[in-house]
PDB file of N, CA and C in Angstrom:
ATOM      1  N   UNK A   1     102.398  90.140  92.492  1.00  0.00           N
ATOM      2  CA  UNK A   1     101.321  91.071  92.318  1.00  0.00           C
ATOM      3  C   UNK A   1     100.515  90.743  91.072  1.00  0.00           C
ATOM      4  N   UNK A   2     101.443  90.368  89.790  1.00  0.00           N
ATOM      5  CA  UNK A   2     100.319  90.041  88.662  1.00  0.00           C
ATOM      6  C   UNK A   2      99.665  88.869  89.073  1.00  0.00           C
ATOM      7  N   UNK A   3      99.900  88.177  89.885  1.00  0.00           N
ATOM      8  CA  UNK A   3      99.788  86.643  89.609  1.00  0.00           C
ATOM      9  C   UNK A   3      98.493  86.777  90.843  1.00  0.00           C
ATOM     10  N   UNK A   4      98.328  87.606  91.553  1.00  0.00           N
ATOM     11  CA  UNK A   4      97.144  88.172  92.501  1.00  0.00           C
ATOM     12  C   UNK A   4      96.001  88.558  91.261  1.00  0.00           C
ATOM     13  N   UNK A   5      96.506  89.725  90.547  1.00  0.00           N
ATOM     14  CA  UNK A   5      95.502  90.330  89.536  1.00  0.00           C
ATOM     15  C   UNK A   5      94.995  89.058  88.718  1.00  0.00           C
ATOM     16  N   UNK A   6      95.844  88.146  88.564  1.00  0.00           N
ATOM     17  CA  UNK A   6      95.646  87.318  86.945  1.00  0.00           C
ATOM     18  C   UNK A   6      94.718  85.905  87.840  1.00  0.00           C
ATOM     19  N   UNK A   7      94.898  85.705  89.011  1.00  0.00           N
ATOM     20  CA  UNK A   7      94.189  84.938  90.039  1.00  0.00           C
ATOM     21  C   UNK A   7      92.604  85.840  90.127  1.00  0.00           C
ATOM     22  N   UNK A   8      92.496  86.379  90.363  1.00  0.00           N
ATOM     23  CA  UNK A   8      91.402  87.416  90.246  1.00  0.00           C
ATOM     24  C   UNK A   8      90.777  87.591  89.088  1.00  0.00           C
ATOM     25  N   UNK A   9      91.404  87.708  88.090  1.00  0.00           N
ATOM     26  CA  UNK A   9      90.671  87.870  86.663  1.00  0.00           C
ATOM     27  C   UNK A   9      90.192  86.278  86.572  1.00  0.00           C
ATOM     28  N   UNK A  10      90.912  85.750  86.636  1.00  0.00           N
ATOM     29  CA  UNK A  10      90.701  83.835  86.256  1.00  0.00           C
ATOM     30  C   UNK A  10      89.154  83.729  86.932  1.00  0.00           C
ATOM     31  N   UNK A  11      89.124  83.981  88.316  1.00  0.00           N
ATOM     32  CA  UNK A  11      87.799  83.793  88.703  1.00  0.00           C
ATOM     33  C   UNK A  11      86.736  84.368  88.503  1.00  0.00           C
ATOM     34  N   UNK A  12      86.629  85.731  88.574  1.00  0.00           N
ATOM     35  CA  UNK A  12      85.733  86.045  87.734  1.00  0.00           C
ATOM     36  C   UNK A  12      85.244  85.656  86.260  1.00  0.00           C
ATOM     37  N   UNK A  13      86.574  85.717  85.361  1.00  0.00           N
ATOM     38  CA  UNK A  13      86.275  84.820  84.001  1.00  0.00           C
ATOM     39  C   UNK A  13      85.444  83.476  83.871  1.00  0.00           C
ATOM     40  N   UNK A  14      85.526  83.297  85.300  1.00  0.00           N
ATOM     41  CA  UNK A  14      84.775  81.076  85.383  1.00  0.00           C
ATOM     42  C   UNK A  14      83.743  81.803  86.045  1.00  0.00           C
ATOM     43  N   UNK A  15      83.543  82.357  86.593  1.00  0.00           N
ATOM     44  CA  UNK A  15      82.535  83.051  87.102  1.00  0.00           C
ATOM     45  C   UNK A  15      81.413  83.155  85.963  1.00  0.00           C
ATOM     46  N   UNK A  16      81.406  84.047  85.300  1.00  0.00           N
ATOM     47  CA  UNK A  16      81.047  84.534  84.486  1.00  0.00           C
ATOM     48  C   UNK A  16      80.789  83.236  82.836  1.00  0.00           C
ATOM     49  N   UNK A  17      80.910  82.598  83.369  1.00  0.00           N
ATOM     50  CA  UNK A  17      80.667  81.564  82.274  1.00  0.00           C
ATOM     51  C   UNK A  17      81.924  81.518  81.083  1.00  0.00           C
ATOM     52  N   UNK A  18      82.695  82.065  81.036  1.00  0.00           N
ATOM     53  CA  UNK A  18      83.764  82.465  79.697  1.00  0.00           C
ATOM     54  C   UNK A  18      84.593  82.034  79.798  1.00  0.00           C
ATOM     55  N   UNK A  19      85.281  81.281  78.313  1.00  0.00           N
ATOM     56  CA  UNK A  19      86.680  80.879  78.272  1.00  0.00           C
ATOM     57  C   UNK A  19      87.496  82.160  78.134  1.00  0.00           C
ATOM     58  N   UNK A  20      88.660  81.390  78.241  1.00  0.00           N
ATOM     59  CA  UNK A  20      89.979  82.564  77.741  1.00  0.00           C
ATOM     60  C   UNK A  20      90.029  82.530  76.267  1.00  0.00           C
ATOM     61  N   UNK A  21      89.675  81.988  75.235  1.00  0.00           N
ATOM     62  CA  UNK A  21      89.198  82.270  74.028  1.00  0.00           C
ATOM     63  C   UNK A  21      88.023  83.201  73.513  1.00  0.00           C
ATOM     64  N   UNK A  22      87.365  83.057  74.724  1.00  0.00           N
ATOM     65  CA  UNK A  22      86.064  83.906  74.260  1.00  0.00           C
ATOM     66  C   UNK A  22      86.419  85.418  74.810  1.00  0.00           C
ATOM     67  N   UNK A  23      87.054  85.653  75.871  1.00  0.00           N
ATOM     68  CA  UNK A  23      87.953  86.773  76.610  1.00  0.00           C
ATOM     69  C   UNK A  23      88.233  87.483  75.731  1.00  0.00           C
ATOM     70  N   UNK A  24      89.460  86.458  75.184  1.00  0.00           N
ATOM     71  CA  UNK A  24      90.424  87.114  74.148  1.00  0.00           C
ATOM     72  C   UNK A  24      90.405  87.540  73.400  1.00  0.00           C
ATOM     73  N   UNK A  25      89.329  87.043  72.095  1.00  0.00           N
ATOM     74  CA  UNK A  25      88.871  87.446  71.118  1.00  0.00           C
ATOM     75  C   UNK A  25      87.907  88.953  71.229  1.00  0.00           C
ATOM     76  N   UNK A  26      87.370  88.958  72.595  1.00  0.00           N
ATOM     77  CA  UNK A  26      87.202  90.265  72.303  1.00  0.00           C
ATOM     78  C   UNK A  26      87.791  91.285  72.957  1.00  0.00           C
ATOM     79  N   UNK A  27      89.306  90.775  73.401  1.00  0.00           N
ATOM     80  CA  UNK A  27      90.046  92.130  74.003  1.00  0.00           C
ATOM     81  C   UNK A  27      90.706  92.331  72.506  1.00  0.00           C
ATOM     82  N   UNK A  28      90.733  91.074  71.586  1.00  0.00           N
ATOM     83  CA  UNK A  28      91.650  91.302  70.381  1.00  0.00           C
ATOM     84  C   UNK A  28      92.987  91.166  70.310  1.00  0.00           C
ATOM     85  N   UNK A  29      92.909  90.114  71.654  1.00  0.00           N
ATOM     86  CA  UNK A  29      94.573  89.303  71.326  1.00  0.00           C
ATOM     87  C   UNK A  29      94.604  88.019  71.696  1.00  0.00           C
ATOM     88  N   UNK A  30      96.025  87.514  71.404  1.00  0.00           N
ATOM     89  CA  UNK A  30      95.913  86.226  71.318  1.00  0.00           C
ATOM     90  C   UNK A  30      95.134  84.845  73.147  1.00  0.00           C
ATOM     91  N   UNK A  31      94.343  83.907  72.403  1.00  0.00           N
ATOM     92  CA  UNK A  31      94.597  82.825  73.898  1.00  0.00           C
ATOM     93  C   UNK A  31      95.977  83.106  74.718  1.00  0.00           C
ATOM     94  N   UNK A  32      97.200  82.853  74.159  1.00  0.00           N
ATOM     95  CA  UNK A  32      97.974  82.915  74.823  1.00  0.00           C
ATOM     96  C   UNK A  32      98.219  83.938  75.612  1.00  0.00           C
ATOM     97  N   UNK A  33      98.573  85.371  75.116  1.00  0.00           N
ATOM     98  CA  UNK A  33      98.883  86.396  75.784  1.00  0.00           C
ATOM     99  C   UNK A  33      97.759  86.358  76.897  1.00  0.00           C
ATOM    100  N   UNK A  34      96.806  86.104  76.669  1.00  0.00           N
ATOM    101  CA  UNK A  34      95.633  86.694  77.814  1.00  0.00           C
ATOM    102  C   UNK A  34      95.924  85.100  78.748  1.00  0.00           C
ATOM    103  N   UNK A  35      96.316  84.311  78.417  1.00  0.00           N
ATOM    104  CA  UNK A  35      96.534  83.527  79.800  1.00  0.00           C
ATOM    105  C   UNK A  35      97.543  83.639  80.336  1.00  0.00           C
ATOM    106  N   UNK A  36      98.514  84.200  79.845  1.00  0.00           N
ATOM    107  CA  UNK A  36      99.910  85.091  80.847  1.00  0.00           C
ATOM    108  C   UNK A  36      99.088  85.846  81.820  1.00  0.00           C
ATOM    109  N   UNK A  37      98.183  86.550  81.226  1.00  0.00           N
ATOM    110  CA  UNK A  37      97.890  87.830  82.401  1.00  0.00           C
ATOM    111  C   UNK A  37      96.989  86.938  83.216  1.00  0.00           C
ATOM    112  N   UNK A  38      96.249  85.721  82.877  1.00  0.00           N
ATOM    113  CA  UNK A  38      95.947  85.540  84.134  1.00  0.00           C
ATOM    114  C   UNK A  38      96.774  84.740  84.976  1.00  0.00           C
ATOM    115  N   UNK A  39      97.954  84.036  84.246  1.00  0.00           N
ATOM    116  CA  UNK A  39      99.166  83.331  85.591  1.00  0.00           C
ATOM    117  C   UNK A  39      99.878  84.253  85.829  1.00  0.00           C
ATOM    118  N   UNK A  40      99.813  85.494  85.546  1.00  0.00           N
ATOM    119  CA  UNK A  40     100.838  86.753  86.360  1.00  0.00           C
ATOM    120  C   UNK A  40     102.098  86.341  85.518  1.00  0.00           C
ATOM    121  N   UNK A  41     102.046  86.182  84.521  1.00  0.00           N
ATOM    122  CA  UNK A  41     103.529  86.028  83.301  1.00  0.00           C
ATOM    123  C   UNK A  41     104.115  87.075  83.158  1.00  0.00           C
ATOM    124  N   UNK A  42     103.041  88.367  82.575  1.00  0.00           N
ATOM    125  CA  UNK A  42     103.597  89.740  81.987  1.00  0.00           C
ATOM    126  C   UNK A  42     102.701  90.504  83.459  1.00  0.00           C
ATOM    127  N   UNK A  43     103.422  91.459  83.157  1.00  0.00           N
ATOM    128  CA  UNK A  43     103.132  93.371  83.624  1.00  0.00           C
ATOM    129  C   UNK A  43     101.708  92.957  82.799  1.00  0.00           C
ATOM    130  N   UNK A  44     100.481  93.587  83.718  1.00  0.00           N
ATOM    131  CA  UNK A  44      99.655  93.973  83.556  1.00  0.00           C
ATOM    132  C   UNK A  44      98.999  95.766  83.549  1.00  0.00           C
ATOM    133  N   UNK A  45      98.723  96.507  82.305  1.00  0.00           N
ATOM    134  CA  UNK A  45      98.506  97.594  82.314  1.00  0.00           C
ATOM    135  C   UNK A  45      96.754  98.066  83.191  1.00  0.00           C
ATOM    136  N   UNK A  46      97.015  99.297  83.598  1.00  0.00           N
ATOM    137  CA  UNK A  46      95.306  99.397  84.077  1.00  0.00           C
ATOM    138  C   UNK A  46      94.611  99.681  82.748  1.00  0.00           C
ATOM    139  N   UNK A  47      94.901 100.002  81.432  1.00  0.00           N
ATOM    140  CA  UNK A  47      94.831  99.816  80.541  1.00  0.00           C
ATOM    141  C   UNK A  47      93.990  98.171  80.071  1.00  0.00           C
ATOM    142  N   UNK A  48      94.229  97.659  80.355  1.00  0.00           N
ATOM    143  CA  UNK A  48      94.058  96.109  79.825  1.00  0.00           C
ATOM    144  C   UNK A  48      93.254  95.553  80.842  1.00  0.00           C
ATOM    145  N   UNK A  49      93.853  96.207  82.013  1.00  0.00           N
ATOM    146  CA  UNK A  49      92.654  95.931  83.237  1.00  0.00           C
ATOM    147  C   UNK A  49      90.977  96.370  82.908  1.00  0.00           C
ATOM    148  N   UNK A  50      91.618  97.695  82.799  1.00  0.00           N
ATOM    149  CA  UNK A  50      89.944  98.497  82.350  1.00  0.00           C
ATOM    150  C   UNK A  50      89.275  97.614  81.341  1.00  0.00           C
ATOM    151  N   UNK A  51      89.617  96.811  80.285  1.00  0.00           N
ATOM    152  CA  UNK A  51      89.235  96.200  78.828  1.00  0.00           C
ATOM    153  C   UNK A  51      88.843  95.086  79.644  1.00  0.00           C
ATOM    154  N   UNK A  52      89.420  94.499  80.105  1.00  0.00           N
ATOM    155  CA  UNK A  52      89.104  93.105  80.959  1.00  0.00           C
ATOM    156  C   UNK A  52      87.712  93.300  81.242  1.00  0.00           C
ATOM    157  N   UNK A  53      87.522  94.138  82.256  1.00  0.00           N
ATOM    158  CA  UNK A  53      86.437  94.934  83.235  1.00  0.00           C
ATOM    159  C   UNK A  53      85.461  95.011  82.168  1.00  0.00           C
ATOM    160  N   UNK A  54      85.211  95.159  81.122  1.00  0.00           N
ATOM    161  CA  UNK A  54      84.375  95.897  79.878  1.00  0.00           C
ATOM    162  C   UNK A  54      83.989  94.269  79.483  1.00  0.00           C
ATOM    163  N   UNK A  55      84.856  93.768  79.127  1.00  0.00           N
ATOM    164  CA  UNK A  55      84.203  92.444  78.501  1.00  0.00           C
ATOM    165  C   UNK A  55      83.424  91.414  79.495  1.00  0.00           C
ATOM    166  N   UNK A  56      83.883  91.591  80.579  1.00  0.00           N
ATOM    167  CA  UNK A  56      83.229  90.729  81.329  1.00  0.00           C
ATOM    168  C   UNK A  56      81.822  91.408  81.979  1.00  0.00           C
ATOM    169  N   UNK A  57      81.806  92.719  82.083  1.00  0.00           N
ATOM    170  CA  UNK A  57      80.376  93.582  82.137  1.00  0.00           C
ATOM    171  C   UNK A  57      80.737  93.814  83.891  1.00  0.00           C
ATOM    172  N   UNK A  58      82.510  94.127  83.995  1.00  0.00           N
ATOM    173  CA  UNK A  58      82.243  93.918  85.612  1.00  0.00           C
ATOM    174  C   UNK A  58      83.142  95.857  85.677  1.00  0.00           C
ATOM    175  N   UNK A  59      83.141  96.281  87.130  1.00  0.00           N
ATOM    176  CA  UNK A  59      83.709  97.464  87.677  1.00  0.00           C
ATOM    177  C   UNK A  59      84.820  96.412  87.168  1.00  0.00           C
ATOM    178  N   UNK A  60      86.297  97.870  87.566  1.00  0.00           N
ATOM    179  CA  UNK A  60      87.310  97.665  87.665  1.00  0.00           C
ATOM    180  C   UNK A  60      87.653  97.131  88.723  1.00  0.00           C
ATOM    181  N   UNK A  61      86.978  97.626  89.912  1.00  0.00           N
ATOM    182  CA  UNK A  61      87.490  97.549  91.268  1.00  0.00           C
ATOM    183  C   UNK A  61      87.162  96.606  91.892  1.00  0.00           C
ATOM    184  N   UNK A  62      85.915  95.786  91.026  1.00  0.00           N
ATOM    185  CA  UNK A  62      86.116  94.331  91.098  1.00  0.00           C
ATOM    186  C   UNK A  62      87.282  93.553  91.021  1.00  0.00           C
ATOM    187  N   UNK A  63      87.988  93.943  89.946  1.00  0.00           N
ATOM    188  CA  UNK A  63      89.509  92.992  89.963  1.00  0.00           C
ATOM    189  C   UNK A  63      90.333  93.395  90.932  1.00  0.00           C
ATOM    190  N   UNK A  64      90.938  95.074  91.188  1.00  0.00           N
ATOM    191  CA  UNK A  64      91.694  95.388  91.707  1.00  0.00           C
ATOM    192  C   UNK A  64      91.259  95.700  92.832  1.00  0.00           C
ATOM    193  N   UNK A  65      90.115  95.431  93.503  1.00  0.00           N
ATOM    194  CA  UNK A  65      90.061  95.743  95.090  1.00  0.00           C
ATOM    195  C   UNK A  65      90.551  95.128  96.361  1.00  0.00           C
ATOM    196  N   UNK A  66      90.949  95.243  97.063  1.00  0.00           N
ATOM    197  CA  UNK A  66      91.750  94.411  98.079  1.00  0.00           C
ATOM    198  C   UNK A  66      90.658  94.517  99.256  1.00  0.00           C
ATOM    199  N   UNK A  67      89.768  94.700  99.221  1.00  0.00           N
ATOM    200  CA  UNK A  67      88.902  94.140 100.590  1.00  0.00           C
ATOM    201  C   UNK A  67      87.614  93.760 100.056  1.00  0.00           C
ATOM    202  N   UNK A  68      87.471  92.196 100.936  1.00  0.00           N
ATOM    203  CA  UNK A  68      86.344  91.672 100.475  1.00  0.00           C
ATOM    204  C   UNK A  68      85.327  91.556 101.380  1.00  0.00           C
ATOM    205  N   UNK A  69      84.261  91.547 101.232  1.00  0.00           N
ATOM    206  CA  UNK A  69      83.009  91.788 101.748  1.00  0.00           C
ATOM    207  C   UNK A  69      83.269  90.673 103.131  1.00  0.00           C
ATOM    208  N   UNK A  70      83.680  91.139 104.494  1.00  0.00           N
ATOM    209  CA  UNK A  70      83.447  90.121 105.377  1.00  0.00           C
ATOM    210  C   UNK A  70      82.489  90.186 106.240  1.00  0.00           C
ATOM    211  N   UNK A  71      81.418  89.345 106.643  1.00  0.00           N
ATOM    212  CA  UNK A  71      80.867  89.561 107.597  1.00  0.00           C
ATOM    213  C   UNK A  71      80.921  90.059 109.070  1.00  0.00           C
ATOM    214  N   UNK A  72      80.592  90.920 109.533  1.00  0.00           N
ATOM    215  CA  UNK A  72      81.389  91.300 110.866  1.00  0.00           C
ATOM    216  C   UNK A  72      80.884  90.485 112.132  1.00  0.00           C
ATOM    217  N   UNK A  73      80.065  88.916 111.678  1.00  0.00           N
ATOM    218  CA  UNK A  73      80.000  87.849 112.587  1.00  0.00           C
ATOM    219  C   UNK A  73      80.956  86.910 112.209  1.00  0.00           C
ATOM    220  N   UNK A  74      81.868  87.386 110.876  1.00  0.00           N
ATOM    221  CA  UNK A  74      82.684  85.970 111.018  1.00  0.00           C
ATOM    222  C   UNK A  74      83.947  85.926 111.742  1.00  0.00           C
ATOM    223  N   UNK A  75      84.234  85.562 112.133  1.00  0.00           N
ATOM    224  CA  UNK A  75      85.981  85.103 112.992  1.00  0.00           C
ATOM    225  C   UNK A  75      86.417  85.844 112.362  1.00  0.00           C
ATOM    226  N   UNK A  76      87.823  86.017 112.864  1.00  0.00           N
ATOM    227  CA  UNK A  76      88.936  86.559 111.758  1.00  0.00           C
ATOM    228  C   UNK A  76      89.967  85.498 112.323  1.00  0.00           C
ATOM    229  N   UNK A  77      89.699  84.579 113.206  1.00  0.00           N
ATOM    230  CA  UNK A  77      90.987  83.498 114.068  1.00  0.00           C
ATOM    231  C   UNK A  77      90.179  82.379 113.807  1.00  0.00           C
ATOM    232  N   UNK A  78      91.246  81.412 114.090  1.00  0.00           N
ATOM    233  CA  UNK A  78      91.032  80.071 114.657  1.00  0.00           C
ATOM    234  C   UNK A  78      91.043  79.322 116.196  1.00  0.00           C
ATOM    235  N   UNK A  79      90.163  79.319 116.399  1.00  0.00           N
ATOM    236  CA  UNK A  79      90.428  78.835 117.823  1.00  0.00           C
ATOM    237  C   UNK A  79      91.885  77.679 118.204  1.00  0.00           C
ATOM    238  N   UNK A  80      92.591  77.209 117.440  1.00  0.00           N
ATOM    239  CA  UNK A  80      93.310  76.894 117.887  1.00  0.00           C
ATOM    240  C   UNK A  80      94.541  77.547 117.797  1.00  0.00           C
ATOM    241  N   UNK A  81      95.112  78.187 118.800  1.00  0.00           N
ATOM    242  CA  UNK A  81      96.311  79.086 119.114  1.00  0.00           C
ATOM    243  C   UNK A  81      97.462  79.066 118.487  1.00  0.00           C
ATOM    244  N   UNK A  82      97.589  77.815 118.119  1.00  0.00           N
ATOM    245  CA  UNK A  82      98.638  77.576 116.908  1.00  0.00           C
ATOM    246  C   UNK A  82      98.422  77.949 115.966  1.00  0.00           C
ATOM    247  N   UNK A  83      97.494  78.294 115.350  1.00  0.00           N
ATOM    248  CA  UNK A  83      97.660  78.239 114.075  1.00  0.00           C
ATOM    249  C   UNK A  83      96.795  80.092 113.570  1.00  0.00           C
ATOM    250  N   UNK A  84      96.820  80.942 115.161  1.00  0.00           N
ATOM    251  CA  UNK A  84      97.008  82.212 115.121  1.00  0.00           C
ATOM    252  C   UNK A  84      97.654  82.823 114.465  1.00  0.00           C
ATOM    253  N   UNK A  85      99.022  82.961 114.835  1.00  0.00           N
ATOM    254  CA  UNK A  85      99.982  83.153 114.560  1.00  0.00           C
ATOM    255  C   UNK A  85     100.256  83.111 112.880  1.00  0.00           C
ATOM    256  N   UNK A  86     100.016  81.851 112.761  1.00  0.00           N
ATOM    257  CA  UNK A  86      99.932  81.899 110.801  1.00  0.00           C
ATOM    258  C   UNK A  86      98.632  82.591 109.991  1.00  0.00           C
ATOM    259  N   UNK A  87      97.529  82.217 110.619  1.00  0.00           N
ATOM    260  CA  UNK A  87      96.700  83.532 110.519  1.00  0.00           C
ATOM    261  C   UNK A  87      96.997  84.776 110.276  1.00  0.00           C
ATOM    262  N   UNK A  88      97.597  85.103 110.582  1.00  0.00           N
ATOM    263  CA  UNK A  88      98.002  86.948 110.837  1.00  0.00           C
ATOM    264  C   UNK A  88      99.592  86.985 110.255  1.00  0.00           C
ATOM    265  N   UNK A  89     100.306  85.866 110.152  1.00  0.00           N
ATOM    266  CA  UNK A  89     100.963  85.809 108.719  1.00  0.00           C
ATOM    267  C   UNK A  89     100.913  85.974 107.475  1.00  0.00           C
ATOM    268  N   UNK A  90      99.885  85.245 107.220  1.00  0.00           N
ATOM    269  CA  UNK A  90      99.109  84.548 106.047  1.00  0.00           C
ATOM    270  C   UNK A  90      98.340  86.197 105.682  1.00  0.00           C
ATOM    271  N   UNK A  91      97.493  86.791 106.628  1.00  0.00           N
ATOM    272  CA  UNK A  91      96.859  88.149 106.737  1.00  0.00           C
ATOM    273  C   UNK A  91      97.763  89.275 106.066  1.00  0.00           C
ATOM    274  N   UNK A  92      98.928  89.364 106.754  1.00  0.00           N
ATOM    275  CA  UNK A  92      99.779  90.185 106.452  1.00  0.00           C
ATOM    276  C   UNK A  92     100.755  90.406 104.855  1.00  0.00           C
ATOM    277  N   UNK A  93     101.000  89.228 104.930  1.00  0.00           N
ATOM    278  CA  UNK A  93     101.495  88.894 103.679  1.00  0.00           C
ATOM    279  C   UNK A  93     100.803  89.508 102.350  1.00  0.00           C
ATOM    280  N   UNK A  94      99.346  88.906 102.741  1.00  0.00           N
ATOM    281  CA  UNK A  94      97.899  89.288 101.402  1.00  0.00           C
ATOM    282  C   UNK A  94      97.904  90.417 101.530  1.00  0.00           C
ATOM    283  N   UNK A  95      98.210  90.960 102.983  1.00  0.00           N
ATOM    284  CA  UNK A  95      97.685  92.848 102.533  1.00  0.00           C
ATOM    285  C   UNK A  95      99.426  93.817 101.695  1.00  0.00           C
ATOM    286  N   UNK A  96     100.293  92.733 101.946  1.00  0.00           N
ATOM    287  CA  UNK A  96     101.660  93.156 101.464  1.00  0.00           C
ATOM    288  C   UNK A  96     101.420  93.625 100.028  1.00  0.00           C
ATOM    289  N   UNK A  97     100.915  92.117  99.143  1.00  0.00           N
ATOM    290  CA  UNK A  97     101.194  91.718  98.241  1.00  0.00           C
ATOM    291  C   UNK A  97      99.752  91.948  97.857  1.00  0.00           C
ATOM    292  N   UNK A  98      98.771  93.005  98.092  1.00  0.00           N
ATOM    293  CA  UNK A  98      97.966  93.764  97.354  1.00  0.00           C
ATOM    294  C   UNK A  98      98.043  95.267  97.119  1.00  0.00           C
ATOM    295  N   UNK A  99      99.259  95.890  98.394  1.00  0.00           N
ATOM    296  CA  UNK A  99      99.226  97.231  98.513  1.00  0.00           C
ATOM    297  C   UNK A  99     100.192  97.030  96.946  1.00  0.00           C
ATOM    298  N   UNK A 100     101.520  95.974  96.729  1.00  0.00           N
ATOM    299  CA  UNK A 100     102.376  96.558  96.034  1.00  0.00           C
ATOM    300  C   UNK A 100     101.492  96.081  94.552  1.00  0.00           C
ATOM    301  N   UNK A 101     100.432  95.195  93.974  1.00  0.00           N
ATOM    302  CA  UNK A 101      99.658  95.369  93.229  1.00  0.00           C
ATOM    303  C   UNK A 101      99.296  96.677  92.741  1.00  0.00           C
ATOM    304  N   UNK A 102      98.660  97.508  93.788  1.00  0.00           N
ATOM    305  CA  UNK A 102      98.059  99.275  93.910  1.00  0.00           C
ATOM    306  C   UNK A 102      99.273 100.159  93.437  1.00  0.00           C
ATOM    307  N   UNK A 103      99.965  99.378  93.830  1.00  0.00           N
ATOM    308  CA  UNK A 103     101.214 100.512  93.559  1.00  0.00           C
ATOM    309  C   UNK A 103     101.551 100.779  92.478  1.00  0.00           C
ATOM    310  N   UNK A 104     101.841  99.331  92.023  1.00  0.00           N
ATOM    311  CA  UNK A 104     102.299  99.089  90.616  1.00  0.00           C
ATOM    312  C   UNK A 104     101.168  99.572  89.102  1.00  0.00           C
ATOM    313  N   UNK A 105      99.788  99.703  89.952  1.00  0.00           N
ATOM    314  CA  UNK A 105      98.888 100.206  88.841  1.00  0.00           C
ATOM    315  C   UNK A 105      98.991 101.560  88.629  1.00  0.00           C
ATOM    316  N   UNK A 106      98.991 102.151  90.061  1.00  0.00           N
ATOM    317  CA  UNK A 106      99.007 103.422  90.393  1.00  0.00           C
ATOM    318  C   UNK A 106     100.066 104.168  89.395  1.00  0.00           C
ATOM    319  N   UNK A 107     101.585 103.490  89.359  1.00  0.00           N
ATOM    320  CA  UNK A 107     102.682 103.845  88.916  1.00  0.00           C
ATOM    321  C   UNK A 107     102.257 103.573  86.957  1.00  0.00           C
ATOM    322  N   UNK A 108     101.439 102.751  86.749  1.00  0.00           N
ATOM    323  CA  UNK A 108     101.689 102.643  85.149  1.00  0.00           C
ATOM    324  C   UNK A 108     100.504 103.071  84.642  1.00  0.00           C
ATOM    325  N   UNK A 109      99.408 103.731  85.565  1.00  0.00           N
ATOM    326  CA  UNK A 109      98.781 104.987  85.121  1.00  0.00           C
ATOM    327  C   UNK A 109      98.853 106.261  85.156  1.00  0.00           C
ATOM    328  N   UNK A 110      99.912 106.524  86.199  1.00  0.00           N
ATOM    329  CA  UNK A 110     100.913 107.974  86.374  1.00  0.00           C
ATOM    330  C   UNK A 110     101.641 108.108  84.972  1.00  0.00           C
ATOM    331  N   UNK A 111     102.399 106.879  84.894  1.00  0.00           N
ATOM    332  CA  UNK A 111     103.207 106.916  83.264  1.00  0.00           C
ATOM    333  C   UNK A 111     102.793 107.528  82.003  1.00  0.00           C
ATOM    334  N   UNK A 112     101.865 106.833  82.022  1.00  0.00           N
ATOM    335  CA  UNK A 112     100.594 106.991  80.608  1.00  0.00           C
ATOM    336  C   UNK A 112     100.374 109.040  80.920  1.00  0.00           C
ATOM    337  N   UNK A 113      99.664 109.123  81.943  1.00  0.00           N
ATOM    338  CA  UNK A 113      99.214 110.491  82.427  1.00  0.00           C
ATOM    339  C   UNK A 113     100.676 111.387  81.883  1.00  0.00           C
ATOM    340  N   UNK A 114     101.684 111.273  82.454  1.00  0.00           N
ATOM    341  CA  UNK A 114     103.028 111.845  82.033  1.00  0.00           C
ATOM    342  C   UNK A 114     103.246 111.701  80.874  1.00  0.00           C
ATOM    343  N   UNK A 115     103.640 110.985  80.490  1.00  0.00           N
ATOM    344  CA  UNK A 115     103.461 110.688  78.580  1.00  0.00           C
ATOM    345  C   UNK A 115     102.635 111.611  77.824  1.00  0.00           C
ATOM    346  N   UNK A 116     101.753 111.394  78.145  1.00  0.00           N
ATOM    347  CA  UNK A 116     100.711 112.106  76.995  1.00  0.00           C
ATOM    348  C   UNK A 116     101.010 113.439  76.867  1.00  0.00           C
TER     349      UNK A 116
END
């Protein structure tokens, strides 16, 4: 799941013209730590998410959204029948391993909320 979020931040970051030095310096921590979060090293807070979101001038839900703009003329298959099947593997898997992303944010902004 981090390594989804920290895949996601990475591109937008190249996106956006910016190193992970230039990132970093203005989340106010180190190159290193901030390239954990984008190889999915550490727990990522929505906390740090939100800061991310701020420096790069983007929504949040840019990083953390799980559906992307598809055209409703494009395929969702391959015409060859073989490789269906992994299609809708491959499909399934991504929507696995974005719900438990949601979850995991969901859960360490409940925390914070309880805490306080």
């Amino acid at each position: 799941m981090n390594a989804i979020l920290g895949a996601r931040i990475r591109n937008l970051r190249e996106s956006k013209g910016l190193t992970q030095e230039q990132v970093a310096e203005k989340m106010h921590c180190t190159r290193q730590r901030y390239a954990r979060i984008e190889k999915g090293l550490t727990d990522i807070s929505y906390a740090s998410i939100n800061n991310i979101a701020q420096v790069l001038g983007i929504k949040v839900e840019e990083i953390t959204s799980s559906v992307n703009n598809v055209s409703s003329d494009q395929l969702m298959f391959r015409a060859n029948s073989n490789s269906i099947q992994e299609d809708k593997f491959e499909f399934i898997t991504n929507m696995i391993d974005t719900f438990y992303a949601h979850r995991k944010l969901y859960n360490s902004v409940r925390q914070v909320d309880v805490s306080e």
